[in-house]
C-alpha atoms as a PDB file:
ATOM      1  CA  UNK A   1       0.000   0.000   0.000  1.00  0.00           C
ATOM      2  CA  UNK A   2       3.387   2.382   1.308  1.00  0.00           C
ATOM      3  CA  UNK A   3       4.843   1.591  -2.491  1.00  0.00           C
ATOM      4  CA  UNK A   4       1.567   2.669  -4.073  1.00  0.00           C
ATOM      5  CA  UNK A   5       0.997   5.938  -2.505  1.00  0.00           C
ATOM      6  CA  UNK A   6       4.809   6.933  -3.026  1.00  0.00           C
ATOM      7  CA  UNK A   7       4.377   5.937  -6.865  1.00  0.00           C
ATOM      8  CA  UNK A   8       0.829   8.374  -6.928  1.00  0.00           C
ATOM      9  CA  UNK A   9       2.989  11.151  -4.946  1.00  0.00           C
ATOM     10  CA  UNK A  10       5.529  10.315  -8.144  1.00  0.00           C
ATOM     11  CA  UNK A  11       3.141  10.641 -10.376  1.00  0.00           C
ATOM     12  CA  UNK A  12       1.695  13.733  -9.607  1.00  0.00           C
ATOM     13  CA  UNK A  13       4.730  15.853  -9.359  1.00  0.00           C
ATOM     14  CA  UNK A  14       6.085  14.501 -12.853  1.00  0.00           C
ATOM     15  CA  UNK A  15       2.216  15.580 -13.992  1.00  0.00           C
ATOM     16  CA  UNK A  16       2.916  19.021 -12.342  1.00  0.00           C
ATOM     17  CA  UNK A  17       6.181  19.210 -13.816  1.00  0.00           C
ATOM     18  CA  UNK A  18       5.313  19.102 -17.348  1.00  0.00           C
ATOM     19  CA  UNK A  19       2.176  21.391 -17.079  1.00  0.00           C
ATOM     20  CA  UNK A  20       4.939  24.214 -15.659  1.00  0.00           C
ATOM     21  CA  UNK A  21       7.206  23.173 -18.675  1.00  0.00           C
ATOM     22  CA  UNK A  22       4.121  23.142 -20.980  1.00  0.00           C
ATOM     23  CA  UNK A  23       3.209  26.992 -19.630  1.00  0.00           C
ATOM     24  CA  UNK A  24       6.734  27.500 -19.909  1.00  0.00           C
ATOM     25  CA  UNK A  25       7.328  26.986 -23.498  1.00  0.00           C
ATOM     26  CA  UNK A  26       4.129  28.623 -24.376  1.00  0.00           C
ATOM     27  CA  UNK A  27       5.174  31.589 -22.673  1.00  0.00           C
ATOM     28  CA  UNK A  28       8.406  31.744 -24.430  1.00  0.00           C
ATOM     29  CA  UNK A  29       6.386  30.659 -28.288  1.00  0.00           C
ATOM     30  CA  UNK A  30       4.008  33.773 -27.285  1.00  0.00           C
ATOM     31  CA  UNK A  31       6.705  35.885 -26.332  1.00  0.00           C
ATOM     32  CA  UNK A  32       8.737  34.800 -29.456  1.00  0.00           C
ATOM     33  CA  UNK A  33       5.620  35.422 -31.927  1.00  0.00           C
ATOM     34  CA  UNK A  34       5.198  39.325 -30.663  1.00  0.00           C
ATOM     35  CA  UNK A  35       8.591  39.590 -32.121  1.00  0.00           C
ATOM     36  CA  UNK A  36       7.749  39.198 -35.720  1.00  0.00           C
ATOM     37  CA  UNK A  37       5.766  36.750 -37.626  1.00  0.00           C
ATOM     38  CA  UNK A  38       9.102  35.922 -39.439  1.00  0.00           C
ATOM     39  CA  UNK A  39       9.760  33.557 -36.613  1.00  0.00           C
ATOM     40  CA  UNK A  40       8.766  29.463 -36.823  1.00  0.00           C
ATOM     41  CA  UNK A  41       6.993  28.670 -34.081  1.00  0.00           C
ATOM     42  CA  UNK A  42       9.739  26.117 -31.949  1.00  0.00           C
ATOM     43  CA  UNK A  43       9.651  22.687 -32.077  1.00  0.00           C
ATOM     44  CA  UNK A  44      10.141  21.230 -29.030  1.00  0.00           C
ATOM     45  CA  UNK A  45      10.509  17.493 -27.922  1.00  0.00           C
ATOM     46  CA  UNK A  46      10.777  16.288 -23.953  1.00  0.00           C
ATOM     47  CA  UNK A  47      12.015  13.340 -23.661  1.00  0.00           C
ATOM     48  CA  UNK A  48      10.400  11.486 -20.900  1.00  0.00           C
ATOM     49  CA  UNK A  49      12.045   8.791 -18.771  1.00  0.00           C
ATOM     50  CA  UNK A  50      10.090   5.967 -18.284  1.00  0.00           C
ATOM     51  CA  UNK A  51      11.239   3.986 -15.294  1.00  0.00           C
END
């Protein structure tokens, strides 16, 4: 029961995590398109560790 509320604890932090990153990025993309529209929007990849 211990091992399954420290993987949900896991879990949740890693979801946290990538919705900062994701408000993150879009802050920089926004910030990036009020420069010019001769920017490409960024591609960007996370890896994510499975383990």
């Amino acid at each position: 029961m211990k091992k399954l509320l420290e993987k949900a604890k896991e879990v949740r932090k890693a979801q946290r995590l990538r919705h900062l990153l994701d408000r993150a990025i879009d802050r920089v993309r926004d910030a990036l398109a009020a420069l010019g529209p001769q920017l490409q929007p960024i591609p960007i990849r996370v890896k994510r560790r499975k383990g």
